[in-house]
Structure formats: C-alpha cells, structure tokens
Protein backbone atom coordinates (compact mmCIF):
# COMPACT_ATOMS: atom_id res chain seq x y z
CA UNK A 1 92.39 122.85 96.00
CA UNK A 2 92.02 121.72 99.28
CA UNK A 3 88.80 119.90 99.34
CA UNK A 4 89.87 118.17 96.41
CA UNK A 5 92.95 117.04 98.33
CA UNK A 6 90.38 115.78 100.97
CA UNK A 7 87.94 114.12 98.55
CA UNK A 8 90.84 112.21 96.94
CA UNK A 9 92.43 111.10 100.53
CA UNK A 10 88.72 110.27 101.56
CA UNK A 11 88.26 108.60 98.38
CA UNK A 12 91.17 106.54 99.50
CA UNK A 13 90.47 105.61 102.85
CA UNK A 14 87.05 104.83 101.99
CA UNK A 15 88.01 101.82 99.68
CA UNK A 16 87.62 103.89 96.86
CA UNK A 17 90.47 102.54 94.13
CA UNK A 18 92.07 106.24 93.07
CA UNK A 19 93.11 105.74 89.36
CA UNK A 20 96.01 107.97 87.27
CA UNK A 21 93.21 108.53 84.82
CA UNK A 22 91.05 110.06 88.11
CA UNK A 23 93.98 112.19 88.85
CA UNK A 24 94.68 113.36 85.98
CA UNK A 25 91.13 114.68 85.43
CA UNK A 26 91.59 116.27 88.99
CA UNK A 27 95.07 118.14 87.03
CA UNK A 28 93.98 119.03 84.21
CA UNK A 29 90.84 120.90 86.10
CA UNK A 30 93.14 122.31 88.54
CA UNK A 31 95.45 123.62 85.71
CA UNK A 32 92.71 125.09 83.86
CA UNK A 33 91.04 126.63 86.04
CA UNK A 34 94.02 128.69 87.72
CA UNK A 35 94.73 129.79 84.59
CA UNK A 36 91.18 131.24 84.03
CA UNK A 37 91.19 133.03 87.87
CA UNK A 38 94.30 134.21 87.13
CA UNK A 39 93.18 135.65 84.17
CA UNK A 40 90.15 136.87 85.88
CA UNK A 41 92.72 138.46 88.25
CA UNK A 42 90.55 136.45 90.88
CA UNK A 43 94.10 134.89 92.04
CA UNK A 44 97.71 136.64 91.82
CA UNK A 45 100.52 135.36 90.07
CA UNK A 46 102.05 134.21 92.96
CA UNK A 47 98.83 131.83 93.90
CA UNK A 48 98.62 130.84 90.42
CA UNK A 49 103.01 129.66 90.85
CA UNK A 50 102.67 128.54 94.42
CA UNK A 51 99.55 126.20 93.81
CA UNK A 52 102.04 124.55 91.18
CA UNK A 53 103.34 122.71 93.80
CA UNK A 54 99.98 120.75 94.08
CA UNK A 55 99.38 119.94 90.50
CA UNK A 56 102.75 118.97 90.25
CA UNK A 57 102.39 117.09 93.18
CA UNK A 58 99.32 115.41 91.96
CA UNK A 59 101.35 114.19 88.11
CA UNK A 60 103.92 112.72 90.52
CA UNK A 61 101.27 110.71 92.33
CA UNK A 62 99.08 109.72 88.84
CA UNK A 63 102.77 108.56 87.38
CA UNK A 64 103.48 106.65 90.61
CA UNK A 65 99.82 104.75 90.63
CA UNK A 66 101.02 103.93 87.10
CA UNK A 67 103.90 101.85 88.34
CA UNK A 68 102.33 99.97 91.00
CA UNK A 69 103.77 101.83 93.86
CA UNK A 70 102.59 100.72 96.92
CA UNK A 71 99.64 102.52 98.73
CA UNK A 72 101.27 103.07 101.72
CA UNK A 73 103.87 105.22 99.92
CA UNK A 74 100.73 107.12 97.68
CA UNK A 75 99.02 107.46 101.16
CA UNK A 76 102.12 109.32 102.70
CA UNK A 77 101.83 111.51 99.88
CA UNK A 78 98.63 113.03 99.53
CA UNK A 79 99.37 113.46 103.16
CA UNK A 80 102.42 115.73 102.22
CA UNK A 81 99.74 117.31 99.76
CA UNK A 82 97.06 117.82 101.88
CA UNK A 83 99.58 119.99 104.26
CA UNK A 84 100.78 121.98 101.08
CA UNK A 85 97.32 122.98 100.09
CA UNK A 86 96.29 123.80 103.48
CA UNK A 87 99.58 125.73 103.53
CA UNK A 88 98.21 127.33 100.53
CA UNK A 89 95.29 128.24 102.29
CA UNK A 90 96.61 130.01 104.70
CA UNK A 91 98.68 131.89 102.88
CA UNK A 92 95.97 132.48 100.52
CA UNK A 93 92.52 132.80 101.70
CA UNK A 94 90.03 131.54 99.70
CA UNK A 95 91.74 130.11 97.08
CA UNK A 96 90.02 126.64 97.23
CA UNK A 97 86.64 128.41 97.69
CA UNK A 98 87.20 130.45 94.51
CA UNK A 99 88.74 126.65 92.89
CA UNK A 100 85.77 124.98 93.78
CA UNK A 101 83.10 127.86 92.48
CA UNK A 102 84.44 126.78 89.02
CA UNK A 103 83.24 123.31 89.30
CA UNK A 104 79.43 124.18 89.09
C-alpha cells in the first residue's frame, strides 16, 4: 500500500496528471486484493479494517480530482496518506510487500 502511495505522489510531482479514473483503478485493486489476503489469512482482520483508512482515503481524493480541487490541496493529501500507510507499516510489517506480490 505504501509504494503505491509513493508511485502516485511521484506520479504527481513528476508532471504526471493523476486522474479519478487512475485512482480508482488503484481502489478497486487495493480493495480486492485485501479481501483475497485476508481470506488467505495472509493479513488479520484488523490489517484488512485499518488499511480502510487508505482506500477510503484514496475515494476522497478520486471524488475531489473530480471537482477541480486544487492540487495544492490533493498534494497535502496524499501527504496525509503517505504517513497513514507508512503508519500501517509499522504497525504491520509487510503488508505492502504482501499488497504488491499480488500485482504480478
């Protein structure tokens, strides 16, 4: 979850445009895919609640993009997302390595 955090934000500040429909692609893997490790009991319940908070997170920021907010204000918060999932990390080892091995 993490290094997609980073991609996105690098993304960004690489002149990348970040679209809702980018993002939302970005959720719906994110959401699908803690589902499936917690299913695999590869996560615990508790990961699979607390990493909520960045797909949730993320729908805020698609919906926002959507409206024309400014970027300063979408910068500011996949910066508040970024410390989340590296929050997450912490407090969950591995989980973005585990995220990631999904992808492939």
């Amino acid at each position: 979850m993490l290094s997609s955090i980073k991609s996105i934000i690098e993304r960004k500040s690489n002149g990348t445009s970040i679209t809702s429909e980018m993002l939302n692609l970005e959720i719906d893997y994110i959401s699908k895919t803690l589902e499936l490790m917690r299913d695999a009991q590869e996560i615990s319940n508790d990961a699979y609640l607390d990493s909520g908070s960045i797909q949730g997170g993320l729908t805020v920021v698609s919906s926002l993009i959507e409206q024309k907010i400014s970027d300063s204000e979408i910068n500011s918060l996949m910066e508040t997302l970024n410390s989340r999932a590296i929050n997450l990390e912490e407090k969950y080892p591995g989980l973005s390595i585990i995220l990631e091995s999904y992808r492939n």
